[in-house]
Protein backbone atom coordinates (compact mmCIF):
# COMPACT_ATOMS: atom_id res chain seq x y z
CA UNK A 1 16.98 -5.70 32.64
CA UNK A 2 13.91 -7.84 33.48
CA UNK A 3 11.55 -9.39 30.67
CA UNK A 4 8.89 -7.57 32.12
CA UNK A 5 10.95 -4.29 31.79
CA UNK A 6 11.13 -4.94 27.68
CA UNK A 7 7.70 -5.48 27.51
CA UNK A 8 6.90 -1.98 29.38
CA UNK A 9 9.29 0.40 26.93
CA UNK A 10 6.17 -0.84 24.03
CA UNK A 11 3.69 0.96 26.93
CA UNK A 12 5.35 4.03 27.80
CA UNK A 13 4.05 7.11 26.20
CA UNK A 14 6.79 9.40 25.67
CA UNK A 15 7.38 12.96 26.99
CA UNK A 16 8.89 14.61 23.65
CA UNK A 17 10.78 17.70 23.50
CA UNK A 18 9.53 19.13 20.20
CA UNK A 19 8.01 22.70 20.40
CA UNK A 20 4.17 23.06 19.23
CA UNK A 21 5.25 25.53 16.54
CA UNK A 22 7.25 24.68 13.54
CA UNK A 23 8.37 26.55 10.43
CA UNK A 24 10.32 25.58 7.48
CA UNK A 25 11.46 28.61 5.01
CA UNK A 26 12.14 28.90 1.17
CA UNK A 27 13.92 31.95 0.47
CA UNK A 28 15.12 33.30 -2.62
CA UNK A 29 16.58 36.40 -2.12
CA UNK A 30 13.92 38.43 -0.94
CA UNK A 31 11.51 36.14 -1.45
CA UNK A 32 10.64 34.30 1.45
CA UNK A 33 7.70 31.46 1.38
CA UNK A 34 7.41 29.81 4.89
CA UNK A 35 4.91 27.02 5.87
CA UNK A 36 3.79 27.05 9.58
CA UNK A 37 3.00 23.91 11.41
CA UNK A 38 1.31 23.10 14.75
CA UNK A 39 1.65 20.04 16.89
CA UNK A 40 -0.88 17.47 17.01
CA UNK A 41 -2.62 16.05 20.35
CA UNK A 42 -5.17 14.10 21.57
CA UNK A 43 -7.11 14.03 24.77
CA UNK A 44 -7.02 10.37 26.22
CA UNK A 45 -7.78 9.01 29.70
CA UNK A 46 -8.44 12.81 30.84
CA UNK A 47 -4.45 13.44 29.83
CA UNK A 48 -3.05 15.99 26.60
CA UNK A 49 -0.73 13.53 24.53
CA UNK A 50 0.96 13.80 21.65
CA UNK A 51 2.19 10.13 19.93
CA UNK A 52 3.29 7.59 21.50
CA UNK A 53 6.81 7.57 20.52
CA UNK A 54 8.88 7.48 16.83
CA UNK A 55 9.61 4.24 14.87
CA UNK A 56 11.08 2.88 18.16
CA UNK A 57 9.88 3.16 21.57
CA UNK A 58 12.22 5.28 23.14
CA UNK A 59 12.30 7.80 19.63
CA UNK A 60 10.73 11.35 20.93
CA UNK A 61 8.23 12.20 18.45
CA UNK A 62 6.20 14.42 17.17
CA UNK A 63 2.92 14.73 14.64
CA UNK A 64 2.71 18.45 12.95
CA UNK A 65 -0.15 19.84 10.49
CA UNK A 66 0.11 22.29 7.77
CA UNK A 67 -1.95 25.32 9.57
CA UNK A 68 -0.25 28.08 7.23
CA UNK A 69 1.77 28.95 4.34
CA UNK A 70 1.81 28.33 0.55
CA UNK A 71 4.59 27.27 -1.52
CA UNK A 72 5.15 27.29 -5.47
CA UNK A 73 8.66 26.61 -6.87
CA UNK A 74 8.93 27.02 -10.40
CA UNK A 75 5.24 25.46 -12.10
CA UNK A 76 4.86 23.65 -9.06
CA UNK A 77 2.16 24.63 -5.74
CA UNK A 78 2.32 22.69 -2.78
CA UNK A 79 -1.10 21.75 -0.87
CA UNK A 80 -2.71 24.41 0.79
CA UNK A 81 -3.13 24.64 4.24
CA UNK A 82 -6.30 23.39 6.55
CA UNK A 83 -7.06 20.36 3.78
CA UNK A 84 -6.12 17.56 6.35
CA UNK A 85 -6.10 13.81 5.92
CA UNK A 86 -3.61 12.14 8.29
CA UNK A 87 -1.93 14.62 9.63
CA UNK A 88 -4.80 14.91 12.19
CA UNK A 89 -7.38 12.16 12.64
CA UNK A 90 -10.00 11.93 15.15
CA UNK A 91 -9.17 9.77 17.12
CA UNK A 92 -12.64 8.47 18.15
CA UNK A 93 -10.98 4.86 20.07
CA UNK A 94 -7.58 5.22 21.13
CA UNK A 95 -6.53 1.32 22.37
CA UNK A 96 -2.92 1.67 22.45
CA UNK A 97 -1.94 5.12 22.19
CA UNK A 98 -0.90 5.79 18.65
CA UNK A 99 2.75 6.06 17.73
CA UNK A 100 4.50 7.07 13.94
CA UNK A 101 4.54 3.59 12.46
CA UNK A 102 0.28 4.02 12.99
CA UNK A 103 0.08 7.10 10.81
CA UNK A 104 2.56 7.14 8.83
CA UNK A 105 0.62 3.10 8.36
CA UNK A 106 -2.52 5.31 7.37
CA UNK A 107 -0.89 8.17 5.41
CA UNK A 108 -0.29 5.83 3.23
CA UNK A 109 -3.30 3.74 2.87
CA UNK A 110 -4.82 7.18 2.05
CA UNK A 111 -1.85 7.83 -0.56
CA UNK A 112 -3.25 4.54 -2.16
CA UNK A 113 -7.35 4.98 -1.61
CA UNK A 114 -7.05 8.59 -3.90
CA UNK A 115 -6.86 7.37 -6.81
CA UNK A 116 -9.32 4.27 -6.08
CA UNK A 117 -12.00 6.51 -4.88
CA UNK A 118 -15.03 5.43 -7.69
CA UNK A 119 -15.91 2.32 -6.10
CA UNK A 120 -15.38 0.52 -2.53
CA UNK A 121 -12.07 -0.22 -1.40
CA UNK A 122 -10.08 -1.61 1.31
CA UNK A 123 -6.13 -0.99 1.87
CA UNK A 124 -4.67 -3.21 4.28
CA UNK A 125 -0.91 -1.16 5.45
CA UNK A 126 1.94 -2.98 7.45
CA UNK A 127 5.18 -1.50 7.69
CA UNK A 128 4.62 1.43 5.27
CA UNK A 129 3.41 -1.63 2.82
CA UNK A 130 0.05 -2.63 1.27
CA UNK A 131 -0.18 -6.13 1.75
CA UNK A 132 -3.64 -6.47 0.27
CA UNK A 133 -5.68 -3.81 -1.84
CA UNK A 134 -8.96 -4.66 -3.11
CA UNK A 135 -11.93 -3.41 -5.01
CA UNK A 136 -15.59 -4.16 -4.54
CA UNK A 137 -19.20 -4.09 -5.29
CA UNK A 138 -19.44 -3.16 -1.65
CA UNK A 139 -17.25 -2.66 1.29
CA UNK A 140 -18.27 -6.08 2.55
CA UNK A 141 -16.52 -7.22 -0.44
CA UNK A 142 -13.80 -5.16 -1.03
CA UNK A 143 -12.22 -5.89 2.70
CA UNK A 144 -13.16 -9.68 2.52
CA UNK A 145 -10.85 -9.78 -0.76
CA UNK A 146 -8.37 -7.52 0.64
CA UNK A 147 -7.96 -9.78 3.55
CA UNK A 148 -7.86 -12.93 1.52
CA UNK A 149 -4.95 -11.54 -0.43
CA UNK A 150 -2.55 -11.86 2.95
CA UNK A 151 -4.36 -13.26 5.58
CA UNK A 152 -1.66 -13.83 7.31
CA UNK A 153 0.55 -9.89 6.62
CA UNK A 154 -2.81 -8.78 7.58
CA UNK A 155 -2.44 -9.67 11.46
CA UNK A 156 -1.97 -6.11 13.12
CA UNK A 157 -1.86 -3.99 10.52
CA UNK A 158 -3.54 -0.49 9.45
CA UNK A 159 -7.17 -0.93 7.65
CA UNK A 160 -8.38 2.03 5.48
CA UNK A 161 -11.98 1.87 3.79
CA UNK A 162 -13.22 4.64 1.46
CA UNK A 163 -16.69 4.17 2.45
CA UNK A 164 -18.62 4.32 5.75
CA UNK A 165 -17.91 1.34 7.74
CA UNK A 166 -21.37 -0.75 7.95
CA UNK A 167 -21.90 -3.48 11.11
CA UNK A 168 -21.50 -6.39 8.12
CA UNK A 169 -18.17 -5.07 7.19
CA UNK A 170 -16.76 -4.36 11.06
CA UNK A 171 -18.16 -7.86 11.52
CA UNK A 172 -15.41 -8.77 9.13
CA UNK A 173 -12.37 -6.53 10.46
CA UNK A 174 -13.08 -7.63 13.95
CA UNK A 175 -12.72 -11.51 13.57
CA UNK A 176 -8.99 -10.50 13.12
CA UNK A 177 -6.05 -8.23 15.12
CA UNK A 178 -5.72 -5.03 13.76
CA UNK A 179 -3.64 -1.89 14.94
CA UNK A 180 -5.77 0.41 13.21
CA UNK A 181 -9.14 1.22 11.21
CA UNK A 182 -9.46 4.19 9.09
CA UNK A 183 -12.73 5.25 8.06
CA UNK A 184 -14.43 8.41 6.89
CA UNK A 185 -17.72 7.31 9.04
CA UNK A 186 -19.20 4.35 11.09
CA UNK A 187 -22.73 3.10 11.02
CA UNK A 188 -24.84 1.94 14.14
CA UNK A 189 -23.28 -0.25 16.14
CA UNK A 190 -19.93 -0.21 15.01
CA UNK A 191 -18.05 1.71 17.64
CA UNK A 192 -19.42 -0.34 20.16
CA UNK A 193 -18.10 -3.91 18.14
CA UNK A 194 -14.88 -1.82 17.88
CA UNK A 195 -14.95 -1.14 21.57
CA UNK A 196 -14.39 -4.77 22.24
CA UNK A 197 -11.31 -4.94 20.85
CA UNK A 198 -9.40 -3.41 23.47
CA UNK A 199 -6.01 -2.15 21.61
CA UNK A 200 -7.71 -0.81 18.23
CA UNK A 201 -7.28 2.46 17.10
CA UNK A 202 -10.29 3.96 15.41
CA UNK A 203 -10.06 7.26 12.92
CA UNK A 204 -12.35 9.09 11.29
CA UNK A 205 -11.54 11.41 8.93
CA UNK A 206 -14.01 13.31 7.59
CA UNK A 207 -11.89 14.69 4.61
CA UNK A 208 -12.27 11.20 2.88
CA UNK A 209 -14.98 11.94 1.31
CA UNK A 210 -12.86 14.14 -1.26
CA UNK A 211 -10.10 12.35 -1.64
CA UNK A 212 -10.20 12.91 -5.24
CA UNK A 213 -9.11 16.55 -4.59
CA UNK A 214 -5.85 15.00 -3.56
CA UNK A 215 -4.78 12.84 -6.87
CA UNK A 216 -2.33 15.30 -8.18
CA UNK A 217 -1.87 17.47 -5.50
CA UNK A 218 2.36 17.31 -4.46
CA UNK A 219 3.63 18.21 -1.07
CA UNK A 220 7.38 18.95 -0.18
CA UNK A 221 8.81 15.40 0.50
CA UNK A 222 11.37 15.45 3.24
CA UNK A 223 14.52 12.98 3.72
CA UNK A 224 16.87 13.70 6.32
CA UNK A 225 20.56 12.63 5.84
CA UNK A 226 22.74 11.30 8.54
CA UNK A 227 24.79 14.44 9.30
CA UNK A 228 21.46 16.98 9.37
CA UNK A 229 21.29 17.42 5.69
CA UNK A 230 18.03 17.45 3.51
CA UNK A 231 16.87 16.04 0.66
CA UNK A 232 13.83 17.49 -0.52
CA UNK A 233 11.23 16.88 -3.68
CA UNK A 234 8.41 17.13 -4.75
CA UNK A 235 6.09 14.11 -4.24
CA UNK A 236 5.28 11.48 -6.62
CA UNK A 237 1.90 11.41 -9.04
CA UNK A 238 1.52 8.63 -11.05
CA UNK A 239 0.37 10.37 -14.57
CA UNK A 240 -1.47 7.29 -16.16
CA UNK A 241 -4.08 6.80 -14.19
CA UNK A 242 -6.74 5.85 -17.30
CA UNK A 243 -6.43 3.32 -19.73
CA UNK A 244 -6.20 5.83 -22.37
CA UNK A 245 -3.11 7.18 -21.00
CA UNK A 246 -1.67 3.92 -21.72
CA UNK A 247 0.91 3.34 -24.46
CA UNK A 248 0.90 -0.13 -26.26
CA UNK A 249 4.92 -1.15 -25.53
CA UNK A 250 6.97 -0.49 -29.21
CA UNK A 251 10.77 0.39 -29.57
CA UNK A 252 13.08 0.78 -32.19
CA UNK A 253 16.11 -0.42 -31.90
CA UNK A 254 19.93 1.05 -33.34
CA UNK A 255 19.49 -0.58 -36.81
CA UNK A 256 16.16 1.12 -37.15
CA UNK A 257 14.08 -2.33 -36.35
CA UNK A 258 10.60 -1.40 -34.77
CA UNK A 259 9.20 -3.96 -32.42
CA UNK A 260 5.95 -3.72 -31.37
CA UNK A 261 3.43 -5.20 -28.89
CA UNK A 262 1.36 -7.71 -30.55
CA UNK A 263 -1.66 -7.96 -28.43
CA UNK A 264 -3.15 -5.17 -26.44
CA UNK A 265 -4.74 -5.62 -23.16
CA UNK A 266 -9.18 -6.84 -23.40
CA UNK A 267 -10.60 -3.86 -21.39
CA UNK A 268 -10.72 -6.18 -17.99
CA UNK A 269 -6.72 -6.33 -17.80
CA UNK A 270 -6.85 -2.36 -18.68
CA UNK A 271 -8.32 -1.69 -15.75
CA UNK A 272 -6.31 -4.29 -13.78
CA UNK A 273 -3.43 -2.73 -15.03
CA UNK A 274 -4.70 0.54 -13.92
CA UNK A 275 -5.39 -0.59 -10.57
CA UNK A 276 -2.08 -2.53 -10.16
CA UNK A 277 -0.35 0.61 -11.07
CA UNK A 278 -2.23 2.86 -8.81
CA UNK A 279 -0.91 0.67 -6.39
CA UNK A 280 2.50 0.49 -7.10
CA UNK A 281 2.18 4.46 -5.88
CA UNK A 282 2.38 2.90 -2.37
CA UNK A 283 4.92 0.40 -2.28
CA UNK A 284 8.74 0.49 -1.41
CA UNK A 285 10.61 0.07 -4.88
CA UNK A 286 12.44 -2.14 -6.09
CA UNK A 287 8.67 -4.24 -6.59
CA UNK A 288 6.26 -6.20 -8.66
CA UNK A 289 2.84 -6.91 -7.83
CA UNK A 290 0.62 -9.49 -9.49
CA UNK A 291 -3.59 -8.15 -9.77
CA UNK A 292 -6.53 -9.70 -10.85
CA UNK A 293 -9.72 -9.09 -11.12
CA UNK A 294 -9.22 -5.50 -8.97
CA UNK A 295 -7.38 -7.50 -6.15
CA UNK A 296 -3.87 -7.65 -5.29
CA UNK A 297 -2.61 -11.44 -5.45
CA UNK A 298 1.21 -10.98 -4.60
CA UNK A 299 2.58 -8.08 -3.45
CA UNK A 300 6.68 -7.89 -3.72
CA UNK A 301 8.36 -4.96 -1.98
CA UNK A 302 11.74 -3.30 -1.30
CA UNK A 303 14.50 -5.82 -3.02
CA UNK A 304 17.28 -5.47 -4.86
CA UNK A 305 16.88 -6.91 -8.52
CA UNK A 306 13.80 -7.19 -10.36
CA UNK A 307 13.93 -11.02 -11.13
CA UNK A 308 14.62 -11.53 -7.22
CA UNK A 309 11.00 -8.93 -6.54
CA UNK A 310 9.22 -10.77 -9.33
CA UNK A 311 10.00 -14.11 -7.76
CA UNK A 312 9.40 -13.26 -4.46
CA UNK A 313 5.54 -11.55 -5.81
CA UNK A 314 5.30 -14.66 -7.38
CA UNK A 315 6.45 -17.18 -4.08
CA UNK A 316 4.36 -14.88 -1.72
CA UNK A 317 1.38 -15.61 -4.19
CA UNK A 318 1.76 -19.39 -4.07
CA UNK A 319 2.07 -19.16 0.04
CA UNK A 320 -0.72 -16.80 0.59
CA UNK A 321 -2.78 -18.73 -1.62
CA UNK A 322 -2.09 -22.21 0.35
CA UNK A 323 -2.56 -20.60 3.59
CA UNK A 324 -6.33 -19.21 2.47
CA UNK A 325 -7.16 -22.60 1.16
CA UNK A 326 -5.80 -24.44 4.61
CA UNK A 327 -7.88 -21.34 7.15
CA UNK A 328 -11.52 -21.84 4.29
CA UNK A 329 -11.43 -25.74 4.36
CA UNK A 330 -9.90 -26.05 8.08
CA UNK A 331 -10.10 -23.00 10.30
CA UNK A 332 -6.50 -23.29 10.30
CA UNK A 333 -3.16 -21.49 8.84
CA UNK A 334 -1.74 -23.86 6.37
CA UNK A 335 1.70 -24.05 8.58
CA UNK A 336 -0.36 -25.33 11.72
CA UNK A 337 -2.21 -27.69 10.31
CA UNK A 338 -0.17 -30.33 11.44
CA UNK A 339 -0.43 -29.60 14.95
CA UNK A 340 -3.92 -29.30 14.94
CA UNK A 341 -4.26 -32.79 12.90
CA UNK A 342 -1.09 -34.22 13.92
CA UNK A 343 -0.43 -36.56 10.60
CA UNK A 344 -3.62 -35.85 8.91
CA UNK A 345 -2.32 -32.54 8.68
CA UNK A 346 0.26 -33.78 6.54
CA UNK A 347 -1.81 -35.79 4.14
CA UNK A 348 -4.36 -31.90 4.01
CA UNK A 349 -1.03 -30.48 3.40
CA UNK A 350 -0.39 -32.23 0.28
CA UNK A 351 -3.50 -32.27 -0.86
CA UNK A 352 -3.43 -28.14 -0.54
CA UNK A 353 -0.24 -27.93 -2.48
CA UNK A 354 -1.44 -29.67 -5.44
CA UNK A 355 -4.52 -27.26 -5.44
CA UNK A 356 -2.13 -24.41 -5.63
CA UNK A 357 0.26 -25.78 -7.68
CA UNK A 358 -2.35 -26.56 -10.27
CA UNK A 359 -3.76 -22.84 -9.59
CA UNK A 360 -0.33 -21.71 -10.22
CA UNK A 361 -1.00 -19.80 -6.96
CA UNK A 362 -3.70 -17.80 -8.31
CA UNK A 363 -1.78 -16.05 -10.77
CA UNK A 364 -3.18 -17.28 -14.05
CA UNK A 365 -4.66 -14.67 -15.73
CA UNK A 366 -3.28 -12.24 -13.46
CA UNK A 367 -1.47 -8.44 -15.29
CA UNK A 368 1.79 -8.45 -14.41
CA UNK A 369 3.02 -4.29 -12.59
CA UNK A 370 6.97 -3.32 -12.22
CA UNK A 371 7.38 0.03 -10.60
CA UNK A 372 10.64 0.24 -12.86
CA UNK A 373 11.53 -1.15 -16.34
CA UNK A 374 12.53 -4.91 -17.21
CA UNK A 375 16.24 -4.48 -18.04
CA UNK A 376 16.46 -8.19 -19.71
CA UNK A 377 13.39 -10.52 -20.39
CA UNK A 378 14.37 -12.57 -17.57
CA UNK A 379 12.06 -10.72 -15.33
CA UNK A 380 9.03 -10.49 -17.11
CA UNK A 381 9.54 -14.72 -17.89
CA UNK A 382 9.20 -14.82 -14.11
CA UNK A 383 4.86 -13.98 -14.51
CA UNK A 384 4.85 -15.86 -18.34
CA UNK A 385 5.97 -18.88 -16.67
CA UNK A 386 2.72 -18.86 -14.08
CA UNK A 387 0.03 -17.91 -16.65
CA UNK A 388 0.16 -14.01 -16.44
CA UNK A 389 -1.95 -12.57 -19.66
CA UNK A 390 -0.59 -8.43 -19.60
CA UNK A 391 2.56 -6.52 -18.46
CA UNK A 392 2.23 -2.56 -16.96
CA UNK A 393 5.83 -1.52 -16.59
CA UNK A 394 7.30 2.57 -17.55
CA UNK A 395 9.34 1.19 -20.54
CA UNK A 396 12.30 2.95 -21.31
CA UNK A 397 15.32 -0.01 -20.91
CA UNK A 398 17.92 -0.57 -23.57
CA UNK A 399 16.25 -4.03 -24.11
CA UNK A 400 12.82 -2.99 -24.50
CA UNK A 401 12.78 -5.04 -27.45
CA UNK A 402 13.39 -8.12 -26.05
CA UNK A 403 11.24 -8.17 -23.50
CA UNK A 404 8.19 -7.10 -26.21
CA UNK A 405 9.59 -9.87 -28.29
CA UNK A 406 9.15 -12.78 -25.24
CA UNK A 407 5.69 -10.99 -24.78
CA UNK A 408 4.90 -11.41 -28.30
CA UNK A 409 6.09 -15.07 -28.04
CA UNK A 410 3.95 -16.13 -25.65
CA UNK A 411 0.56 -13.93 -26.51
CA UNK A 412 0.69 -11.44 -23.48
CA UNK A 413 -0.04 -8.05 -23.74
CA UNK A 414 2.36 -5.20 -22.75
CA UNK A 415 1.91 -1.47 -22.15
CA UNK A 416 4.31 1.59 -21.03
CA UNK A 417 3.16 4.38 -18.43
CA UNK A 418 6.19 6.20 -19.47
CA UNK A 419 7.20 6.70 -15.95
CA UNK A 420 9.12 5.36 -13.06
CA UNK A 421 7.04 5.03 -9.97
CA UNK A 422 10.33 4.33 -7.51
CA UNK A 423 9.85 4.97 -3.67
CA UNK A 424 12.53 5.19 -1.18
């Protein structure tokens, strides 16, 4: 096959097969609860089209939204019907047509922005992933800091903003590559900046606005198995979502020894903690994030062991930081700078990594969020060792103890949610 063949499977719009009515069933003897969904379409370049194609180009695929039906199971009632966030966005610039990987990108931006609704705030999405989440005094702000978090992660990725997108902010967002901008409105003149950038997808969704409606509301969560089979749950909501639903971390162990956190969080790191656990609600466990200030500053997704996610939060941190510092001073990502300034570049180099090593890559001062709890001490060590000043993690591990006890030792704060916030 010919390079240029390659390249065309990432144009071609696929033809899928699925039919424009769908209906899944709960039945219970006679009881029978069904939700009915449509297929979702757009009109672009005078042509009907569904998405692009799945994960993959060459996946058939196919968007759906919940047009009927209600379903309670046991205490529990799904969404209703005709309240719809991403399963239908207008799609007011289409660039590239948009494929799964795109929504599924802003789905989960959204998933994030619910429970961050009270003041500005940007999600940055690749890969299912927030790779910077920020709050701010305005828009501007919040996406400026968002960015800054992972320049570099940002390049093509999803951007959702819980406020109307003003000309200063898309000023911002279009000095970059992005895939997608999410929006509940845009101001004068920012369609037509956005119309410059030839492949950006622009959606508006109206239904922002209330995104508060949607904190604890659960849908059916869906995972098909390799041979057809189903696994389905209810989705995840994160049940501290104030400070006051914070517990300060204490255990007792077999002998009947109580060990308690020494020194609770100053009401800044509460509502870092807060935020950094709000967060967590949108990234792939097993993962660790670092926050400060109501900014993400290392963001570690999807590994194996906790020490390995905490370390890799913390590396990311330390690179993302050095990169920023190269692209303010220079113009420049810190890994080109020596092409651009040939051995100069290596002197800037040096100089930039005794910044950040001195600024333990931002993370002094930083609260320290595990989707899961510490099993041994060794994780939490990983944040104490770069400055970290408070610990959000569920709580729950046989160890507990020890892990308040290295707190204790070296003055940070620790508090329990009480709750696992895994996502597979």
């Amino acid at each position: 096959m010919a390079a240029t063949d390659l390249k065309a499977a990432y144009k071609t719009i696929m033809d899928d097969h699925f039919t424009p009515k769908m209906e899944i069933s709960f039945i219970d003897g006679a009881t029978r609860q069904t939700l009915c969904y449509e297929k979702v379409s757009w009109v672009i370049d005078g042509e009907m089209k569904g998405l692009r194609y799945g994960e993959n180009p060459g996946q058939e695929a196919a968007l759906f939204k919940l047009v009927n039906g209600n379903l309670t199971l046991g205490e529990v009632t799904a969404i209703a019907p005709g309240r719809i966030l991403a399963s239908e966005p207008e799609l007011l610039q289409s660039g590239k047509h948009p494929g799964k990987t795109n929504l599924t990108d802003a789905d989960n931006a959204l998933n994030i922005l619910r429970y961050l609704d009270a003041t500005p705030c940007a999600v940055i999405v690749k890969h299912n992933n927030p790779c910077g989440v920020a709050k701010g005094s305005s828009l501007t702000e919040a996406y400026f800091r968002a960015n800054k978090a992972d320049r570099l992660a940002a390049f093509g990725g999803c951007i959702a903003l819980n406020r109307e997108v003003d000309l200063e902010t898309a000023k911002l967002v279009a000095e970059n590559y992005a895939e997608v901008v999410v929006a509940p409105e845009f101001g004068p003149g920012v369609l037509d900046l956005f119309a410059t950038k030839k492949n950006l997808r622009v959606m508006r969704i109206g239904n922002m606005a209330r995104l508060t409606g949607f904190v604890a509301q659960r849908v059916v969560d869906f995972k098909s198995l390799i041979d057809g089979g189903i696994v389905a749950q209810w989705s995840f909501v994160p049940e501290a979502r104030t400070a006051s639903q914070l517990l300060p971390a204490e255990c007792t162990t077999k002998d009947g020894t109580v060990h308690r956190i020494k020194r609770l969080p100053t009401p800044q790191e509460y509502d870092d903690l807060i935020f950094g656990w709000l967060v967590e609600a949108g990234v792939t466990s097993n993962s660790v994030l670092y926050v400060k200030d109501g900014a993400t500053v290392g963001v570690g997704t999807g590994e194996q062991d906790r020490v390995g996610v905490a370390e890799i939060a913390r590396d990311k941190a330390y690179r993302k930081l050095a990169d920023w510092l190269a692209w303010e001073k220079y113009a420049t990502s810190y890994n080109e700078l020596t092409l651009k300034f040939g051995d100069a570049g290596q002197t800037r180099m040096a100089e930039i990594d005794e910044e950040v090593k001195a600024r333990h890559g931002g993370l002094i001062g930083c609260s320290m969020v595990s989707d899961a709890f510490f099993p041994f001490r060794d994780g939490a060590e990983v944040g104490i060792r770069e400055g970290i000043s408070a610990i959000v993690q569920p709580g729950g591990a046989m160890r507990d103890w020890d892990v308040i006890d290295c707190c204790n030792d070296a003055r940070v704060a620790m508090v329990f949610t009480g709750q696992r916030s895994f996502r597979h």
